[in-house]
N, C-alpha and C. Protein backbone atom coordinates (compact mmCIF):
# COMPACT_ATOMS: atom_id res chain seq x y z
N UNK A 1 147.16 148.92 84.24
CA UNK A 1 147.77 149.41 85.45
C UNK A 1 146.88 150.51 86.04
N UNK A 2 146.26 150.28 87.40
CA UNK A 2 145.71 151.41 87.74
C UNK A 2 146.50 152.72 88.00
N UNK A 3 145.49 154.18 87.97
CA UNK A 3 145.81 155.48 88.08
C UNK A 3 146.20 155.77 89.44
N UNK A 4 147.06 157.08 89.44
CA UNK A 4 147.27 157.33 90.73
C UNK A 4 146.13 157.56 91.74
N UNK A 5 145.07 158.21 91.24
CA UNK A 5 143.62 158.37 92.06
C UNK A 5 143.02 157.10 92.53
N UNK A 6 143.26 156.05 91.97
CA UNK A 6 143.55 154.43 92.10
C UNK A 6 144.13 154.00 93.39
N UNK A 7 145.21 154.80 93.34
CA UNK A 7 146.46 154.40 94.46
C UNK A 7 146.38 154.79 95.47
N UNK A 8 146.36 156.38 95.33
CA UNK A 8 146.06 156.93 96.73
C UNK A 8 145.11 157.93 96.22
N UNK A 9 144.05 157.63 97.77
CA UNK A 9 142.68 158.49 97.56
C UNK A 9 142.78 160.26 97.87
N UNK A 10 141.91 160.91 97.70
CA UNK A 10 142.42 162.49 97.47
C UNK A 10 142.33 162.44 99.73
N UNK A 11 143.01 163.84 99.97
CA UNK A 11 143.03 163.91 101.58
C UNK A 11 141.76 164.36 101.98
N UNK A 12 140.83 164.72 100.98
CA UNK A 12 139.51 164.77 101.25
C UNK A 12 138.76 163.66 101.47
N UNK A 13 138.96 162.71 100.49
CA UNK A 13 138.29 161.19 100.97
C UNK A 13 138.68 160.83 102.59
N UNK A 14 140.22 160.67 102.32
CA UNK A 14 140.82 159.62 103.62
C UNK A 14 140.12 160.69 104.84
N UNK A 15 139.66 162.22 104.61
CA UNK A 15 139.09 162.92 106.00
C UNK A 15 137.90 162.41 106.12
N UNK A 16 137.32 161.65 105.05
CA UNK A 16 135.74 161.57 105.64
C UNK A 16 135.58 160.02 105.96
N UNK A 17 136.53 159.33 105.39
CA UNK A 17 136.47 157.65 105.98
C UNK A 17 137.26 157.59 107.16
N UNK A 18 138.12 158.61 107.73
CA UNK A 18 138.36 158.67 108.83
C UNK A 18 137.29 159.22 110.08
N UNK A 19 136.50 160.31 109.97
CA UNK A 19 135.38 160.60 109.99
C UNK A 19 134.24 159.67 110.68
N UNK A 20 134.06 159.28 109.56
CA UNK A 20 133.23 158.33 109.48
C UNK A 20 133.76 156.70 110.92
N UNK A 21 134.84 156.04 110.46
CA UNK A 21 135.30 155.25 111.76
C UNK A 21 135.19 156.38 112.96
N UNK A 22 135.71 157.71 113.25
CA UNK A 22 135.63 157.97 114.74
C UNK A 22 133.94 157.94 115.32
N UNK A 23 133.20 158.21 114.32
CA UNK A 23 131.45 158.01 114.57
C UNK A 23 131.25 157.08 114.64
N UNK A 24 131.72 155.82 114.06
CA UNK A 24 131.35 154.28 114.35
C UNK A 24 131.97 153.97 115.78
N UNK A 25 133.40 154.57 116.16
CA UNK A 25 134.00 154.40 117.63
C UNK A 25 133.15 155.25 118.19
N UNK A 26 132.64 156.62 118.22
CA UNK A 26 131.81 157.04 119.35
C UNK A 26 130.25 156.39 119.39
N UNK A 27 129.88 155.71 118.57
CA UNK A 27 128.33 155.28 118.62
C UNK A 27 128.85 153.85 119.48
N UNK A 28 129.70 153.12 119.33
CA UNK A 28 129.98 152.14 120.02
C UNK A 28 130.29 152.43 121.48
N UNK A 29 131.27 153.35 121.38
CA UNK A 29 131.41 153.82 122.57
C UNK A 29 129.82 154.08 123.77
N UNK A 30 128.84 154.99 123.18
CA UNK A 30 128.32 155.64 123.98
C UNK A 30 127.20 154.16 124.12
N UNK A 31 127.13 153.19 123.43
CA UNK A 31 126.33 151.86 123.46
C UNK A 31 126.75 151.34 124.36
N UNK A 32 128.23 150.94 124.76
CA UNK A 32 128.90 150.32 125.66
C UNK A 32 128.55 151.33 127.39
N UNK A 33 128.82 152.47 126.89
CA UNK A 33 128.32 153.04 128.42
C UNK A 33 126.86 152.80 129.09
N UNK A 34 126.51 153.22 127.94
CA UNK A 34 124.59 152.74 128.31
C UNK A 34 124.45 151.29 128.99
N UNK A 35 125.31 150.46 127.83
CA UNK A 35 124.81 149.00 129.03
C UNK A 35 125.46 149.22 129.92
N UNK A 36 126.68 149.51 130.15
CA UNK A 36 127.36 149.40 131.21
C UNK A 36 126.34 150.05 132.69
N UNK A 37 125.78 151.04 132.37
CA UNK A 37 125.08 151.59 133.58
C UNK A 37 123.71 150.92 133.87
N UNK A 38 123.35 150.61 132.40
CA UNK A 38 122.10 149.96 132.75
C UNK A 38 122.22 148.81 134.18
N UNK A 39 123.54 148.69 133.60
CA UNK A 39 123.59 146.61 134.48
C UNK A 39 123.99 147.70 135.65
N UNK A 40 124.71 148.48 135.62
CA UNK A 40 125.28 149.33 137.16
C UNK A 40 124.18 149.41 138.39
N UNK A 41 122.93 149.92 137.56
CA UNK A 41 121.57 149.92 137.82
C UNK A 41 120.70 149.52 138.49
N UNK A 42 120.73 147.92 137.69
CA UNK A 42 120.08 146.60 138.23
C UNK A 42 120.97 145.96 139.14
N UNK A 43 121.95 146.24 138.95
CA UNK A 43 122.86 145.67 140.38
C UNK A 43 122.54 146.30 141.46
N UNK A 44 122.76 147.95 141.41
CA UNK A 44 122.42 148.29 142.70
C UNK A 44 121.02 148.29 143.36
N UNK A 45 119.94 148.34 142.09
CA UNK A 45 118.49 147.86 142.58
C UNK A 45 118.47 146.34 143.21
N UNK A 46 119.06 145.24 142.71
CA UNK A 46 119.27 143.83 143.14
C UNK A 46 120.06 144.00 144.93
N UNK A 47 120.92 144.44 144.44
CA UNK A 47 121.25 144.62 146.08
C UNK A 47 120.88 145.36 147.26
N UNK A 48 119.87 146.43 146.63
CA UNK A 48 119.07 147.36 147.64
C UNK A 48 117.98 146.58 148.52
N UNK A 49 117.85 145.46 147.63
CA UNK A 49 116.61 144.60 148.32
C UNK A 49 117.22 143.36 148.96
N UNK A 50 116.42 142.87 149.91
CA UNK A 50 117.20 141.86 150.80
C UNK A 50 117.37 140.76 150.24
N UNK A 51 117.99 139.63 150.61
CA UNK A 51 118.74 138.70 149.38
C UNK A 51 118.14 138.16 149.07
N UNK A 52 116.99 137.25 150.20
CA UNK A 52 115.89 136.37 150.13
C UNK A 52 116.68 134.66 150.98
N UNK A 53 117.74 134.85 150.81
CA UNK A 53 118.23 133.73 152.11
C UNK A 53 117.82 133.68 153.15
N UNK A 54 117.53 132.41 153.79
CA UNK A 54 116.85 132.17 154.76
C UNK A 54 117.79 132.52 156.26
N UNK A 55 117.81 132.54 157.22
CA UNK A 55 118.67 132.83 158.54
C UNK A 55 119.80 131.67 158.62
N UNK A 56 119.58 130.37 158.00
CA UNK A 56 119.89 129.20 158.42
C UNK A 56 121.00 129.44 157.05
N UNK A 57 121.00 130.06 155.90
CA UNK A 57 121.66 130.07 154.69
C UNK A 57 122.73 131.04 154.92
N UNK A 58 122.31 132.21 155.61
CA UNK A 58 123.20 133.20 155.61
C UNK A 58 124.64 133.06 156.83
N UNK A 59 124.08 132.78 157.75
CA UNK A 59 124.82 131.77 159.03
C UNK A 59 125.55 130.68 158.03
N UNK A 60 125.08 129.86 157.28
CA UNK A 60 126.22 128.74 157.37
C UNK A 60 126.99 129.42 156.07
N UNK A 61 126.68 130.62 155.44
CA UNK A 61 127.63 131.28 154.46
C UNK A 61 128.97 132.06 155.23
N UNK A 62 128.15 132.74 156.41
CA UNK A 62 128.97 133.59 157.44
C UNK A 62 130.33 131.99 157.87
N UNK A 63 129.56 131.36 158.54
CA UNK A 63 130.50 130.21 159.10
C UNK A 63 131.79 129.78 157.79
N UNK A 64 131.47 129.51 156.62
CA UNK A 64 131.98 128.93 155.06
C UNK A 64 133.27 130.05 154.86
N UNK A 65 132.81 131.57 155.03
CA UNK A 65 133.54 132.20 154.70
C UNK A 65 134.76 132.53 155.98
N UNK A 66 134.13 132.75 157.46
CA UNK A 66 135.57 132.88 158.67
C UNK A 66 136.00 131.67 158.23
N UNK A 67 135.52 130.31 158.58
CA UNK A 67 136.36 129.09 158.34
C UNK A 67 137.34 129.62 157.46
N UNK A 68 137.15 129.44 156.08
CA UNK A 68 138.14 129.18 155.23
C UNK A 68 138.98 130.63 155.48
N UNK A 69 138.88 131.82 156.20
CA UNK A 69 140.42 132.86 156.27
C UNK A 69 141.01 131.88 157.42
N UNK A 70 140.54 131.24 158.46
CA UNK A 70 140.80 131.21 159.56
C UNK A 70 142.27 129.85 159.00
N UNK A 71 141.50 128.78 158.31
CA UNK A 71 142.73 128.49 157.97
C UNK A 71 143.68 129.21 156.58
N UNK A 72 143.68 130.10 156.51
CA UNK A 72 144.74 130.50 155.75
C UNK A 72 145.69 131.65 156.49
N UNK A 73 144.83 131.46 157.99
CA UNK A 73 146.06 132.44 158.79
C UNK A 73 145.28 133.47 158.94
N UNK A 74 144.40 134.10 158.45
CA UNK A 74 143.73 135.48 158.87
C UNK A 74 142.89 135.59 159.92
N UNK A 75 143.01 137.14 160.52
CA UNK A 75 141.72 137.32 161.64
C UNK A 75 141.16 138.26 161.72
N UNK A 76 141.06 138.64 160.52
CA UNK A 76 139.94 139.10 159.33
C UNK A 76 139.41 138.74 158.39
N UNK A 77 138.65 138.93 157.73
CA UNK A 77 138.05 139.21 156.15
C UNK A 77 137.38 140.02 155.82
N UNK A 78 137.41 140.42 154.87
CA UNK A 78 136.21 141.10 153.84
C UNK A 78 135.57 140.65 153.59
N UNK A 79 134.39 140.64 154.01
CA UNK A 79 133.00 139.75 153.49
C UNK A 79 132.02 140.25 152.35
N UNK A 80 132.37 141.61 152.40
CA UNK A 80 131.21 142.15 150.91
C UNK A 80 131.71 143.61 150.70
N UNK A 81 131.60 144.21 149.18
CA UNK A 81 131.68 144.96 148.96
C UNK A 81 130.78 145.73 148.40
N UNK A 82 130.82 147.14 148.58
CA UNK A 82 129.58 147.84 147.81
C UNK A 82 129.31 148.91 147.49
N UNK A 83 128.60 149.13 146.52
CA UNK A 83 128.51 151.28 146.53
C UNK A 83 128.20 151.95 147.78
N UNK A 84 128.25 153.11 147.63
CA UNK A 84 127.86 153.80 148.53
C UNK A 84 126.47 154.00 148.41
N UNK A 85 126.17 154.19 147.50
CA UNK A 85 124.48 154.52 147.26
C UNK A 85 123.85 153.50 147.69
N UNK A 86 124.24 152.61 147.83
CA UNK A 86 123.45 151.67 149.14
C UNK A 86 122.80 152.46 150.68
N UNK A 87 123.96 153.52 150.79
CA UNK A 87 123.63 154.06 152.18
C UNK A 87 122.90 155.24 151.80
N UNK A 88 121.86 155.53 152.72
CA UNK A 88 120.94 156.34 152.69
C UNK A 88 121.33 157.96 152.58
N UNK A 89 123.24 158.02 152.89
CA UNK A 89 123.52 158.87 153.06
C UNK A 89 124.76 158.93 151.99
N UNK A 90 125.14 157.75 151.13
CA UNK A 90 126.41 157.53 150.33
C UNK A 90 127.79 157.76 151.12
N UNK A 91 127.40 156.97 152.23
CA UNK A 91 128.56 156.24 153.34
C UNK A 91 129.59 157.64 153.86
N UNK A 92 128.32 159.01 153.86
CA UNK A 92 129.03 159.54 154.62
C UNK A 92 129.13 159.35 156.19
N UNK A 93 128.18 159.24 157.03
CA UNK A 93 128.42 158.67 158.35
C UNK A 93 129.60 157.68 158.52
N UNK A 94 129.57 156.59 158.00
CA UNK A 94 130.61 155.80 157.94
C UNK A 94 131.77 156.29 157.88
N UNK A 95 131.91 157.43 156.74
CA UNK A 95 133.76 158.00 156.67
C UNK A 95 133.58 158.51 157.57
N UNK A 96 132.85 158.85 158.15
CA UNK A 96 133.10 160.39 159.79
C UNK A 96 132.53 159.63 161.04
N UNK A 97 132.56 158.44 160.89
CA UNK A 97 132.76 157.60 161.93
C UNK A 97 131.33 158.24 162.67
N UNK A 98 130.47 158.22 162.30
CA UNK A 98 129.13 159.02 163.59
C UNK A 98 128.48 158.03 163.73
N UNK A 99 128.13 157.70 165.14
CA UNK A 99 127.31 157.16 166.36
C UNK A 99 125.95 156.99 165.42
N UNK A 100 125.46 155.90 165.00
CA UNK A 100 124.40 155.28 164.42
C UNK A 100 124.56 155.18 163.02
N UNK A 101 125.43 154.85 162.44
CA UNK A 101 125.70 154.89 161.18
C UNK A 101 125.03 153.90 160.24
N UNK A 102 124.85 153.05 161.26
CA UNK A 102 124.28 151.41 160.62
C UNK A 102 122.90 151.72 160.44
N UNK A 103 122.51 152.86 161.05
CA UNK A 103 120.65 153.09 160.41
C UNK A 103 120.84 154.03 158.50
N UNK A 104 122.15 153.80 158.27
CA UNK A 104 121.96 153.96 157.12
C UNK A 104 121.75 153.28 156.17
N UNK A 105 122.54 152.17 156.92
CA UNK A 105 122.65 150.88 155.59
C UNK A 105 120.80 149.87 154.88
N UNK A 106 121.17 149.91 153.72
CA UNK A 106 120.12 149.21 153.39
C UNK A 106 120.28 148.36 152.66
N UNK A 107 119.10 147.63 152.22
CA UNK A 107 119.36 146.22 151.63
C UNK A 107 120.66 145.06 152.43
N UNK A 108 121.39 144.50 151.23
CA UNK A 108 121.99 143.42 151.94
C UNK A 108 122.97 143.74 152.82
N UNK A 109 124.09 144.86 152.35
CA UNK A 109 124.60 146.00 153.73
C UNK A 109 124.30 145.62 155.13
N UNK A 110 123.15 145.93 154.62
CA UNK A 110 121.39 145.86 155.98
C UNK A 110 121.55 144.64 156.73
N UNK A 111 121.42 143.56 155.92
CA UNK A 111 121.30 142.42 156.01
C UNK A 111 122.30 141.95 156.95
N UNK A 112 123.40 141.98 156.26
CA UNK A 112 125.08 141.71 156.73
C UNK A 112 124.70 142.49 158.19
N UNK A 113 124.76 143.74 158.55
CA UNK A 113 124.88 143.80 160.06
C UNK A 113 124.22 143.53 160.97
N UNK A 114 122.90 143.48 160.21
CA UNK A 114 121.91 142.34 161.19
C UNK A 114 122.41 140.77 161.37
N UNK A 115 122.70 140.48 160.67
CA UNK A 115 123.17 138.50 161.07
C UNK A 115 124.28 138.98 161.82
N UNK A 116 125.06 139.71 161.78
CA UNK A 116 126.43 140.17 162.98
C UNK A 116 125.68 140.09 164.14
N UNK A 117 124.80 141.30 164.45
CA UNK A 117 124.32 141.81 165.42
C UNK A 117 123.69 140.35 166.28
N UNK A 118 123.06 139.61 165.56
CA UNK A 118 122.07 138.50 165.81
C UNK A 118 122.98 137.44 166.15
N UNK A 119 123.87 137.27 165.61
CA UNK A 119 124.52 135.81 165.65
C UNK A 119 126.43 136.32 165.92
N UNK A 120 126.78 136.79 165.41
CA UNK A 120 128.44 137.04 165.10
C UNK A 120 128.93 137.90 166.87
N UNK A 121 128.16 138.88 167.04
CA UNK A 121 128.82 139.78 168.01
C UNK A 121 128.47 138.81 169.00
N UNK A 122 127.64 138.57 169.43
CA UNK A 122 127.34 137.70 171.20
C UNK A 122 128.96 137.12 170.98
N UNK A 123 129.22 136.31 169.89
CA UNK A 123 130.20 135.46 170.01
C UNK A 123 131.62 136.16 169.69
N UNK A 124 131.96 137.35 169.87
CA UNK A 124 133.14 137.65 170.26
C UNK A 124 133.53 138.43 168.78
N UNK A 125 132.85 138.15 167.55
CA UNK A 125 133.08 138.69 166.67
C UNK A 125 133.22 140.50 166.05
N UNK A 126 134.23 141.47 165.73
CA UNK A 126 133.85 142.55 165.36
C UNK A 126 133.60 142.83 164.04
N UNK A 127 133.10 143.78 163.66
CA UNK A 127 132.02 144.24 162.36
C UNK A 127 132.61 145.32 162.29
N UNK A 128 133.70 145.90 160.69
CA UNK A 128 133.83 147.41 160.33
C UNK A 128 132.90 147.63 158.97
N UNK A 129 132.54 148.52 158.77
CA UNK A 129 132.55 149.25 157.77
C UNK A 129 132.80 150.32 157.37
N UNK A 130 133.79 150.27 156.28
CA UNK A 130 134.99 151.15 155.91
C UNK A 130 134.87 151.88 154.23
N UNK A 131 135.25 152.98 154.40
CA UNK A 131 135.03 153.04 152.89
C UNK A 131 136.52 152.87 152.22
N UNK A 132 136.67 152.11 151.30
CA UNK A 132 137.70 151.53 150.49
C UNK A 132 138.54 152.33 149.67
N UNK A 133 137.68 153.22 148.94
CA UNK A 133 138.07 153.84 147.95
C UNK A 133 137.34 154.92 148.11
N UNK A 134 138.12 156.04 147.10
CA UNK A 134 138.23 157.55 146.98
C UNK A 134 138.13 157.68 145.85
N UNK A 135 136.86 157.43 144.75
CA UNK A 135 137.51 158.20 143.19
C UNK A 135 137.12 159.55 143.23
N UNK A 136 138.29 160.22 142.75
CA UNK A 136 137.92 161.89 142.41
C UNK A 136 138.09 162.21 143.81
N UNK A 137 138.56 161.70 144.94
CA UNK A 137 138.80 162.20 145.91
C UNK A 137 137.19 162.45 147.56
N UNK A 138 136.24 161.80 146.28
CA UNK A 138 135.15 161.33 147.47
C UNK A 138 135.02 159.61 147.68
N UNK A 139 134.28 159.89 148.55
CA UNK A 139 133.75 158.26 149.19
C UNK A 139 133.10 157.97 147.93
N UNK A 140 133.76 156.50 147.94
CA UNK A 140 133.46 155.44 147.39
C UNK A 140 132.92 154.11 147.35
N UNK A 141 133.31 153.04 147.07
CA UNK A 141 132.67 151.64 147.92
C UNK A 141 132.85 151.57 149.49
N UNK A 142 132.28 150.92 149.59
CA UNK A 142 132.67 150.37 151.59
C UNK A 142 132.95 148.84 151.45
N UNK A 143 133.67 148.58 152.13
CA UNK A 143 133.89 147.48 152.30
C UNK A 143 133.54 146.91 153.78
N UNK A 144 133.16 145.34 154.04
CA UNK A 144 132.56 145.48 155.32
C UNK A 144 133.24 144.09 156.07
N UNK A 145 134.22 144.21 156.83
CA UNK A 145 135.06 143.40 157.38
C UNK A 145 134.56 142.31 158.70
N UNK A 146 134.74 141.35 158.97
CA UNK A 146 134.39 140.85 159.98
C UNK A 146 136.17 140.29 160.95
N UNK A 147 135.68 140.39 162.20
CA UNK A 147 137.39 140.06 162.66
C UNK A 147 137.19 139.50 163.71
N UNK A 148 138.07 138.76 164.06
CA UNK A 148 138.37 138.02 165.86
C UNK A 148 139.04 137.90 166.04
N UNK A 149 140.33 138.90 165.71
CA UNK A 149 141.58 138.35 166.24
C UNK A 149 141.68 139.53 167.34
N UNK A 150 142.92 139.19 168.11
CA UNK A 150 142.96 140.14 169.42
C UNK A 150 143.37 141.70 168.97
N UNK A 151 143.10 142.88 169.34
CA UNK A 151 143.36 144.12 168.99
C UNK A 151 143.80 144.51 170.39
């Protein structure tokens, strides 16, 4: 029959194998953040640069996406979302609404209000960009809407 030291370990052991798991949860932990930003990273480097779609690709994506709100009843959509650090300024112009705001945007942002400008507005279409979210109480993503319904 095993001993009580057998049974239950002294409160000195169970402190250091407890110990020991919260260091295996914080080394995991701080592994998981690292990738997490790494990819945060390469996303926002991937999207800083222009997509590489051709004029003829991005148009019949623009067309793919009003079509399908248009029949589900909407006269709007959201067409893309994104950090702020996309904008040259982290979408402060945008929250304060100032007169040239769109010379902030870069990469596909970029992109998106140029095919508006080029193709969407002649034809009756409007273009917002809005910031979505507030974490901690600053600007956050933008979101960038396209609309034709009557206002």
């Amino acid at each position: 029959m095993p001993g009580i030291d057998d049974l239950i370990p002294s409160a000195m052991q169970i402190r250091k194998e407890a110990a020991l798991k919260e260091a295996e949860k914080a080394e995991e932990y701080v592994r998981l953040a690292t990738a997490t930003e790494a990819e945060k990273r390469a996303l926002i480097e991937r999207l800083s640069k222009p997509s590489g779609k051709t004029e003829e690709e991005k148009v019949k994506l623009a067309s793919t996406i009003i079509q399908r709100a248009v029949r589900n009843g909407l006269t709007e959509v959201q067409v893309y979302r994104f950090p702020n650090s996309l904008c040259t300024d982290k979408g402060r112009a945008i929250n304060q609404m100032e007169k040239g705001w769109e010379t902030t945007l870069t990469g596909i942002p970029k992109e998106i209000f140029q095919l508006w400008t080029d193709h969407l507005k002649p034809r009756g279409y409007r273009i917002a960009y809005q910031i979505i979210d507030f974490p901690g109480g600053v600007p956050g993503d933008i979101g960038v809407i396209i609309s034709w319904g009557d206002d």
